[in-house]
Protein backbone atom coordinates (compact mmCIF):
# COMPACT_ATOMS: atom_id res chain seq x y z
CA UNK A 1 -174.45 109.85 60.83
CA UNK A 2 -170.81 111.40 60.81
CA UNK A 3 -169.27 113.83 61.92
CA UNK A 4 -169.37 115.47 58.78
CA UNK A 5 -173.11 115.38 58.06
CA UNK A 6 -173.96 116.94 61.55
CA UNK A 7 -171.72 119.42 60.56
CA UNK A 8 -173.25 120.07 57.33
CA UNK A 9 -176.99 120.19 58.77
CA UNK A 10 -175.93 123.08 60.89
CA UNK A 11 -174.29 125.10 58.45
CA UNK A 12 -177.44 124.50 56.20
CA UNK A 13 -179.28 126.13 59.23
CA UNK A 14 -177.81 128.93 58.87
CA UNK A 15 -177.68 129.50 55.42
CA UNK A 16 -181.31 129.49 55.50
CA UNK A 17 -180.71 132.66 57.27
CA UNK A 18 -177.73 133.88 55.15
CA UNK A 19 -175.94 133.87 58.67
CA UNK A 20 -172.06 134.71 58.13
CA UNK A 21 -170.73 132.00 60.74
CA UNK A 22 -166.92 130.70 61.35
CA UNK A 23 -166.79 126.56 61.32
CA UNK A 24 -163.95 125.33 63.38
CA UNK A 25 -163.12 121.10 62.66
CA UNK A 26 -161.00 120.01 65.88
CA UNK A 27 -160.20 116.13 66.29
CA UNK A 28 -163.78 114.96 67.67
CA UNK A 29 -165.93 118.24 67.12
CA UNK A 30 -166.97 120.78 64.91
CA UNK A 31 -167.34 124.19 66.48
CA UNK A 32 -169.47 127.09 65.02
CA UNK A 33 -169.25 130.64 65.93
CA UNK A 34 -171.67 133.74 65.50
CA UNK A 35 -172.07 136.84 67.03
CA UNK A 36 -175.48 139.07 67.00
CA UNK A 37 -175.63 142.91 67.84
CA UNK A 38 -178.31 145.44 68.55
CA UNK A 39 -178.05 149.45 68.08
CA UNK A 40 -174.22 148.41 67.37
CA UNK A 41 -173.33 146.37 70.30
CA UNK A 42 -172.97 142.99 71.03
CA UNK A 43 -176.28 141.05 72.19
CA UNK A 44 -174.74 137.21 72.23
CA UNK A 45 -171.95 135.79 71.26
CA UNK A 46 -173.57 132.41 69.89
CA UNK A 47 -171.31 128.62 69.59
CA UNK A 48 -172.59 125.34 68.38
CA UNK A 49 -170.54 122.45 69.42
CA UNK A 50 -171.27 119.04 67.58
CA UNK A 51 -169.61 116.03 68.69
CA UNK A 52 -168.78 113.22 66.78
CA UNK A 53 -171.26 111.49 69.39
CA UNK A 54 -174.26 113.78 67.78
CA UNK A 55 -174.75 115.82 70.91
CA UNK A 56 -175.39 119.51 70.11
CA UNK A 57 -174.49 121.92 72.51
CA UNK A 58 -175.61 125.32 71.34
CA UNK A 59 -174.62 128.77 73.62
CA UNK A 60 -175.48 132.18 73.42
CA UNK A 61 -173.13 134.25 75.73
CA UNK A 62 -174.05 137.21 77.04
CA UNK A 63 -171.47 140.35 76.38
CA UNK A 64 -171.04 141.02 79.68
CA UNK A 65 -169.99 139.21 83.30
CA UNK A 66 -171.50 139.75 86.36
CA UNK A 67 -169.98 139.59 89.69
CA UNK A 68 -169.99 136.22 91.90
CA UNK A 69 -169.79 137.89 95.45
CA UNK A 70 -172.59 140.33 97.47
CA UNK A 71 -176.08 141.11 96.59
CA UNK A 72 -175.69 140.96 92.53
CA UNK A 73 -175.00 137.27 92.62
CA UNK A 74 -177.85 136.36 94.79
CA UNK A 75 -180.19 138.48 92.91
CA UNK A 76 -179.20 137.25 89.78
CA UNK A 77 -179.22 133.78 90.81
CA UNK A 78 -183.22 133.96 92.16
CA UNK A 79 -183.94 135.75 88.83
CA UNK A 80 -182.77 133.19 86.34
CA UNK A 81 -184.37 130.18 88.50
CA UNK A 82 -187.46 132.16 88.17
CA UNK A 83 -186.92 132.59 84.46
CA UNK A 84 -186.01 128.98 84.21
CA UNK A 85 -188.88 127.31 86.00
CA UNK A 86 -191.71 127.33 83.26
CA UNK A 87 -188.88 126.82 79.99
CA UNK A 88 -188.73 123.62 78.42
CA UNK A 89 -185.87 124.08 76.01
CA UNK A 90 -182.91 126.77 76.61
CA UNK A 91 -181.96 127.78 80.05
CA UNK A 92 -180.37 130.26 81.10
CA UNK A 93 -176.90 129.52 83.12
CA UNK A 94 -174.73 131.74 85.31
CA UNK A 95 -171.28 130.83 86.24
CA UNK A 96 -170.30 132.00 89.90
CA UNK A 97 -166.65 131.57 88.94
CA UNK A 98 -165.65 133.71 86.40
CA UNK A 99 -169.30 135.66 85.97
CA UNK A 100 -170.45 134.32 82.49
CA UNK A 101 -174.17 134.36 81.51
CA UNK A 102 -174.88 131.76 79.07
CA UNK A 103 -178.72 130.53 77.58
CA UNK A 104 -177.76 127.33 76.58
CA UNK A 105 -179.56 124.14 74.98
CA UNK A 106 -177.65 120.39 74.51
CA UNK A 107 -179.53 118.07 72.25
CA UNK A 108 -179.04 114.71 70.34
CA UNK A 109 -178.76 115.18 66.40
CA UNK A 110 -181.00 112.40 64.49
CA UNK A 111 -180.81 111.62 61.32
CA UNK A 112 -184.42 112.68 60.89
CA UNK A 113 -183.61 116.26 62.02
CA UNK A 114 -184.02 118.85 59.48
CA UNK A 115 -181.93 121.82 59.26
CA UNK A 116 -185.35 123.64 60.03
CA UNK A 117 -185.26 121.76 63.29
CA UNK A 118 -181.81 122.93 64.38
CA UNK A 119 -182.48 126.51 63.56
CA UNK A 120 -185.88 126.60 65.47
CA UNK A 121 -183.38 125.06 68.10
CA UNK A 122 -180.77 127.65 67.87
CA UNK A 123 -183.61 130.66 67.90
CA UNK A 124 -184.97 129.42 70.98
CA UNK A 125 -180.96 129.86 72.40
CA UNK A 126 -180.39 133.01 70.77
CA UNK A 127 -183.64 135.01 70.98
CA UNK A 128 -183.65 135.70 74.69
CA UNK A 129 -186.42 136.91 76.09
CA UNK A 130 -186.26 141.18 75.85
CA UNK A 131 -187.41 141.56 79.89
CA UNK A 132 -185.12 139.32 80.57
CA UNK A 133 -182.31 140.38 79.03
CA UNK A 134 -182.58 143.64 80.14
CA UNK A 135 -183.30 143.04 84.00
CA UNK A 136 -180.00 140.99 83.98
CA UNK A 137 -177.97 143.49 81.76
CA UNK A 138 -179.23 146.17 84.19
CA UNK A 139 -178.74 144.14 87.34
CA UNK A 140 -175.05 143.09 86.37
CA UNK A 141 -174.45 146.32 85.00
CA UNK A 142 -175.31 148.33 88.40
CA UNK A 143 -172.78 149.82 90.58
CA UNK A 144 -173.03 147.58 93.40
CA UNK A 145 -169.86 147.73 95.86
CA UNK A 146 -171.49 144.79 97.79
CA UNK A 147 -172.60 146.61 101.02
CA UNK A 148 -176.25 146.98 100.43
CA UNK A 149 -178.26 144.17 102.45
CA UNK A 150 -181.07 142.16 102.09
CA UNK A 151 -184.50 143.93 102.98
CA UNK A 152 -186.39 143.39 105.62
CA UNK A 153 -188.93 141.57 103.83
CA UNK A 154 -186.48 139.34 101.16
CA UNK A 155 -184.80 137.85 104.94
CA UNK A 156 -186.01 134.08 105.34
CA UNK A 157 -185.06 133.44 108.35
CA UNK A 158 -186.22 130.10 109.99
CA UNK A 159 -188.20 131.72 112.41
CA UNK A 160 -190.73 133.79 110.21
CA UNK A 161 -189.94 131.41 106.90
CA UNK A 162 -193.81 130.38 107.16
CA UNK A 163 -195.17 133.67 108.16
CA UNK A 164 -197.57 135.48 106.22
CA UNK A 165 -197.60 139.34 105.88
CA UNK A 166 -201.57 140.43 105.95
């Protein structure tokens, strides 16, 4: 396939939807852009990135950053792998650099793919799971100057790492 018709089965994705999308064609990829809200803000900020290659890389960003340093970013980082540990398809990523949350999903296009397919794909990226959403929203959102410390009983310490509490 070409660049071209991997193009063209995403955008038919999302016309099944009626989806109002921007396409971007640059040199070796085509780049897709669409942004979802919820009471009138932004929920994700979703990109599909198809390579001449056929890899799909689909995104949805969350609208907000979260801090790298203190409490918040450890938190946050046990919380996704917990979220992450029984998924199959889209996980969720957070960058301790600049504080993006991203549930993300990178695939090989086939000819045999439908555009049915890629928008079951893309759903599984963009519809992220309500709890979830919220906890990290909340979490991130939180007024946390970084000087609250681990409890007592989060501590793993070496010596009582294989104690049980009774």
């Amino acid at each position: 396939m070409t660049l071209e018709e991997y193009g063209n089965l995403v955008e038919k994705a999302f016309e099944i939807q009626n989806w109002g999308y921007s396409r971007d064609d640059v040199e070796d990829k085509i780049i897709f852009a669409i942004n979802f809200g919820e009471n009138g803000e932004y929920h994700t900020k979703c990109r599909v990135l198809v390579y001449s290659s056929g890899i799909c890389d689909m995104e949805a960003s969350f609208p907000f950053k979260c801090p790298e340093e203190g409490i918040i970013g450890i938190k946050l980082s046990y919380y996704i792998a917990s979220c992450n540990f029984s998924k199959r398809y889209a996980t969720i990523r957070y960058d301790f650099e600049d504080g993006e949350i991203v549930n993300s999903y990178s695939f090989d296009i086939l000819p045999s793919m439908t555009p049915e397919f890629i928008l079951d794909k893309f759903n599984q990226v963009n519809n992220i799971d309500e709890d979830e959403y919220k906890y990290i929203k909340d979490l991130c959102m939180s007024k946390n100057d970084g000087e609250d410390q681990i409890s007592e009983k989060d501590d793993l310490s070496k010596e009582d790492k294989f104690k049980i509490d009774l």
